[in-house]
Protein backbone atom coordinates (compact mmCIF):
# COMPACT_ATOMS: atom_id res chain seq x y z
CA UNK A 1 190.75 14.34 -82.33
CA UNK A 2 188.45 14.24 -85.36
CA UNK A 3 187.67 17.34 -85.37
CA UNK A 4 191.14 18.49 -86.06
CA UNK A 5 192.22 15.86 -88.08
CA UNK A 6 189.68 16.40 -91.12
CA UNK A 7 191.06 19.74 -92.30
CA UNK A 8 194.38 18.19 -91.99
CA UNK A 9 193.38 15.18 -94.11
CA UNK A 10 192.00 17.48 -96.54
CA UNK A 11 194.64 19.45 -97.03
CA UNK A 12 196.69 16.84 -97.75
CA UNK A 13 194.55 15.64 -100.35
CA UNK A 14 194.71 18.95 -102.10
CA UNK A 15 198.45 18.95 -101.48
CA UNK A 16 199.17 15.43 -102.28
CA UNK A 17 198.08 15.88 -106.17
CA UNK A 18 200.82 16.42 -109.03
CA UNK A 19 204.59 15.26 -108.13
CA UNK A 20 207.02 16.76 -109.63
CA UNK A 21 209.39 13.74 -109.09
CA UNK A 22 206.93 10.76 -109.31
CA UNK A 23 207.50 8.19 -111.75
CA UNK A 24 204.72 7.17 -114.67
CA UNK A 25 201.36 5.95 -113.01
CA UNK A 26 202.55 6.71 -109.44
CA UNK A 27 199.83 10.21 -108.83
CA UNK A 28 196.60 9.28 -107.34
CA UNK A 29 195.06 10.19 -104.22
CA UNK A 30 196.84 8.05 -101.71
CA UNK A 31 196.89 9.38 -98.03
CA UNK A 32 198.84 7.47 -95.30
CA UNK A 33 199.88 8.26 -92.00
CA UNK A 34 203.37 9.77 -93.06
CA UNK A 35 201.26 12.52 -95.43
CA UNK A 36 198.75 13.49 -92.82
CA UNK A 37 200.31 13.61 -89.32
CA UNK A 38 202.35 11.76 -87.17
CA UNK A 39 201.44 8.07 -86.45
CA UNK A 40 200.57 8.49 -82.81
CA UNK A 41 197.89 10.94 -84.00
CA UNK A 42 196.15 9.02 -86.24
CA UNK A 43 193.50 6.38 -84.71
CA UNK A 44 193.55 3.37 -86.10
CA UNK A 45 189.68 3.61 -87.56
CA UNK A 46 190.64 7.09 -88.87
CA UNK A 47 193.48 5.93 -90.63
CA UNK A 48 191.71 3.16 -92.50
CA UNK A 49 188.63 4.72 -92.89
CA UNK A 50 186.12 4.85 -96.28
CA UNK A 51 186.77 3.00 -99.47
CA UNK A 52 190.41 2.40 -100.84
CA UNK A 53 191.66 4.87 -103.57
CA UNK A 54 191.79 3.09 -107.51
CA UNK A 55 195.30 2.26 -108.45
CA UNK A 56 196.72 5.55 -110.38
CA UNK A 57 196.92 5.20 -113.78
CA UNK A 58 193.57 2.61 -113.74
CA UNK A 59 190.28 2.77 -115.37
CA UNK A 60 187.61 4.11 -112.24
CA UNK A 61 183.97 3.28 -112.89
CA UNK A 62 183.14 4.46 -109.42
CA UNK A 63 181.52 7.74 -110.68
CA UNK A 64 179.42 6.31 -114.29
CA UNK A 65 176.16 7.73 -115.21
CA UNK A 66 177.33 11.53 -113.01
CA UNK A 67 176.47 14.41 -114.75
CA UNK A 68 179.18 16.73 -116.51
CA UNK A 69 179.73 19.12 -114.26
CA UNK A 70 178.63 22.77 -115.50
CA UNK A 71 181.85 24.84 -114.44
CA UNK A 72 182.66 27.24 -117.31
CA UNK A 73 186.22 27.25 -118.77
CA UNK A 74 187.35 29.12 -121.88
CA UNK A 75 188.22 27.86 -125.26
CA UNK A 76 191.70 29.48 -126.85
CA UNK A 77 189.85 32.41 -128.00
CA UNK A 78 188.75 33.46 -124.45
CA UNK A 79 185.23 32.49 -124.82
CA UNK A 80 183.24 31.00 -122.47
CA UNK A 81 182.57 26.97 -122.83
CA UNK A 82 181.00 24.40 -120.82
CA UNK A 83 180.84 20.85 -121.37
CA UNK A 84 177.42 20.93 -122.61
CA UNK A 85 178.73 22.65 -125.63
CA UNK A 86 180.28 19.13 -126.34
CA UNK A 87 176.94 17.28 -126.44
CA UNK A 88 176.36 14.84 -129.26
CA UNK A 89 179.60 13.26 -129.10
CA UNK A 90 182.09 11.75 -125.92
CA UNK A 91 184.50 14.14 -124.98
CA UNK A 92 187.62 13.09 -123.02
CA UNK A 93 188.95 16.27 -120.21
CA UNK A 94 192.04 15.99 -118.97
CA UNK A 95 192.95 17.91 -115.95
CA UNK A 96 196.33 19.49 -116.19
CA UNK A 97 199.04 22.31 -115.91
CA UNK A 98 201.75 23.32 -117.52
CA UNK A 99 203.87 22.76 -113.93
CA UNK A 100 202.73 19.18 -113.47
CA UNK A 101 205.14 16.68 -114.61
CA UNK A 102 203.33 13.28 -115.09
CA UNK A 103 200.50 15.80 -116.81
CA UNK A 104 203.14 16.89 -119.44
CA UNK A 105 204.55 13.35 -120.20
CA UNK A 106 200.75 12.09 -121.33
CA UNK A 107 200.23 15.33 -123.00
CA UNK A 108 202.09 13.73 -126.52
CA UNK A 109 199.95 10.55 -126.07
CA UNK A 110 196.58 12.99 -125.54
CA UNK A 111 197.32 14.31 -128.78
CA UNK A 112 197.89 11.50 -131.03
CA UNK A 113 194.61 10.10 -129.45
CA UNK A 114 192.73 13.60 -130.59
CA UNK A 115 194.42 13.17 -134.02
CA UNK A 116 193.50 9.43 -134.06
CA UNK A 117 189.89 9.27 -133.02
CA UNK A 118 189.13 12.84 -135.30
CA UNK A 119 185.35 14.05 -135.14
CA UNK A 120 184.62 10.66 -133.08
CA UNK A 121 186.11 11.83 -130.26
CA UNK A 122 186.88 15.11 -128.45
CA UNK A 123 189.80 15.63 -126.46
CA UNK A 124 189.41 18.84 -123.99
CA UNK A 125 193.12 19.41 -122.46
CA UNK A 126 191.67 21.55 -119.56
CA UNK A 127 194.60 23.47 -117.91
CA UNK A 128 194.05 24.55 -114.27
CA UNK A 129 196.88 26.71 -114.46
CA UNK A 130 196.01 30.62 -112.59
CA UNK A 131 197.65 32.23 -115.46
CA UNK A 132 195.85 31.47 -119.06
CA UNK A 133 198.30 33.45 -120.74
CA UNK A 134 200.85 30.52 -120.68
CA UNK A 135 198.86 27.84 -121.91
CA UNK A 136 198.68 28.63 -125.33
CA UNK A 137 202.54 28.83 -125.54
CA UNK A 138 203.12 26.09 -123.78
CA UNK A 139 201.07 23.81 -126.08
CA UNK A 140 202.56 25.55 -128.93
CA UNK A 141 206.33 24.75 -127.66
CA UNK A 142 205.04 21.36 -127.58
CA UNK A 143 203.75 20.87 -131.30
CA UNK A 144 200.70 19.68 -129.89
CA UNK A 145 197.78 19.95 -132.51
CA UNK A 146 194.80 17.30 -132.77
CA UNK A 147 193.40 18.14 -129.11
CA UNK A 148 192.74 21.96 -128.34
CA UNK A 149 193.86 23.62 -125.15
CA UNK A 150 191.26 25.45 -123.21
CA UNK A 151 191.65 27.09 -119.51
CA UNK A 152 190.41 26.96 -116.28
CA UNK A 153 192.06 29.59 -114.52
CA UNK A 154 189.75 29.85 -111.81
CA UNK A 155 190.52 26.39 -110.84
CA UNK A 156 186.58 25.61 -110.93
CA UNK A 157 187.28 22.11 -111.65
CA UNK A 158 189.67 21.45 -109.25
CA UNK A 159 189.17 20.51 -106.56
CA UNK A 160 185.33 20.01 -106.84
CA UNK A 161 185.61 17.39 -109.82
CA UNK A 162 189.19 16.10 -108.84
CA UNK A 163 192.30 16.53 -106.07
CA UNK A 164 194.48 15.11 -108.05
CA UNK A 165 196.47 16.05 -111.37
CA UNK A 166 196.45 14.79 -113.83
CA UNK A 167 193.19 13.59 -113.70
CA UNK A 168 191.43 12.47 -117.29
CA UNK A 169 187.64 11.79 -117.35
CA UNK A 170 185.76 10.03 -120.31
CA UNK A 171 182.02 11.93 -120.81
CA UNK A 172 179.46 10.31 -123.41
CA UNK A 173 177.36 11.89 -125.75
CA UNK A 174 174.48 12.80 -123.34
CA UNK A 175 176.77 14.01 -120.93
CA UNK A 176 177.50 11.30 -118.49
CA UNK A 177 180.76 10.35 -116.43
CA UNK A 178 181.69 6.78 -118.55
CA UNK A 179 185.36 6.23 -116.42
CA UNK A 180 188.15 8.57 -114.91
CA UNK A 181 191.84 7.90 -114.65
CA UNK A 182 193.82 9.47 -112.13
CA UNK A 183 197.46 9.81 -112.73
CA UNK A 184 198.96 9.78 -116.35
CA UNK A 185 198.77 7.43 -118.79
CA UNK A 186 200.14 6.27 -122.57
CA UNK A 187 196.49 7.14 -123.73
CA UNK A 188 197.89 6.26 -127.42
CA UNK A 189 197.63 2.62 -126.95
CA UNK A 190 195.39 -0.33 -127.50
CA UNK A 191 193.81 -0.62 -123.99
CA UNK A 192 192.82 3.28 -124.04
CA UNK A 193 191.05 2.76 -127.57
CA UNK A 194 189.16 -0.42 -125.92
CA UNK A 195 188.42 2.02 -122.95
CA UNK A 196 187.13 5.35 -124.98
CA UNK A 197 185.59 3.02 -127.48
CA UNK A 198 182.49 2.07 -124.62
CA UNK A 199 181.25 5.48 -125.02
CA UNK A 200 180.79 5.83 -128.58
């Protein structure tokens, strides 16, 4: 039985990310019995099994002091970044695509953060959308400005990094995982500032 039930559970996971329907802070990666298979083929122990998922929309420690991972993305140009470009200053990625709902209502808030915190802070919107060629208009649509747009249309970063979009992760200056917040966010108020402030 747990042999067979493993793929299914990670499927789920990868299908369980972005909702197009869900309503602010409800994405995160929450499996029950419903989303993975019937309840008379879930054991008990397999169903409650390994630690409880952080609340979407919360603050997640669980992964401080990881390394930036070194998947290459490009920057609006086409060239090819990594985060370790970035060094020297925190840089927030958020995880999104232009077909994710709770990723486009933050996207507004991402911005004014990028065009609050200036050179302190860098904002990385990293789209995980197949197609590049609609990021850039989508953004543009959008009137976004402060934080720049870069791709990831190789979807290294998903899932390795994250299952779940949007997904927003707070590096420091040496590189280092500080927090992550899955699920969306008003990222332009006081207890974000509080939150990206411990890095800097």
């Amino acid at each position: 039985m747990r042999s067979t039930i493993v793929p299914v559970l990670l499927c789920a996971l990868l299908a369980g990310g972005c909702d197009r329907q869900s309503a602010p802070g409800s994405q995160g990666n929450v499996l029950d019995a419903a989303n993975v298979a019937s309840a008379d083929e879930v054991q008990p122990d397999e169903a409650t099994a390994g630690p409880a998922a952080p609340k979407a929309g919360t603050f997640d420690a669980s992964h401080k002091g990881e390394a930036a991972p070194a998947h290459a993305f490009a920057d609006p140009s086409g060239a090819t970044k990594t985060l370790a470009d970035f060094r020297g200053n925190p840089v927030l990625v958020n995880l999104w695509a232009t077909w994710c709902i709770p990723c486009i209502r933050e996207l507004p808030t991402l911005d004014a953060l990028a065009a609050r915190e200036g050179g302190k802070l860098q904002v990385v919107l990293l789209s995980q959308d197949t197609d590049a060629s609609k990021v850039a208009p989508f953004v543009a649509k959008r009137g976004l400005k402060a934080a720049t747009a870069y791709t990831d249309a190789k979807m290294a970063w998903l899932p390795s990094v994250t299952a779940t979009l949007p997904t927003t992760i707070l590096y420091d200056a040496a590189g280092k995982e500080v927090w992550r917040v899955v699920g969306d966010r008003d990222w332009s108020g006081e207890e974000a500032a509080e939150a990206i402030a411990t890095a800097q």
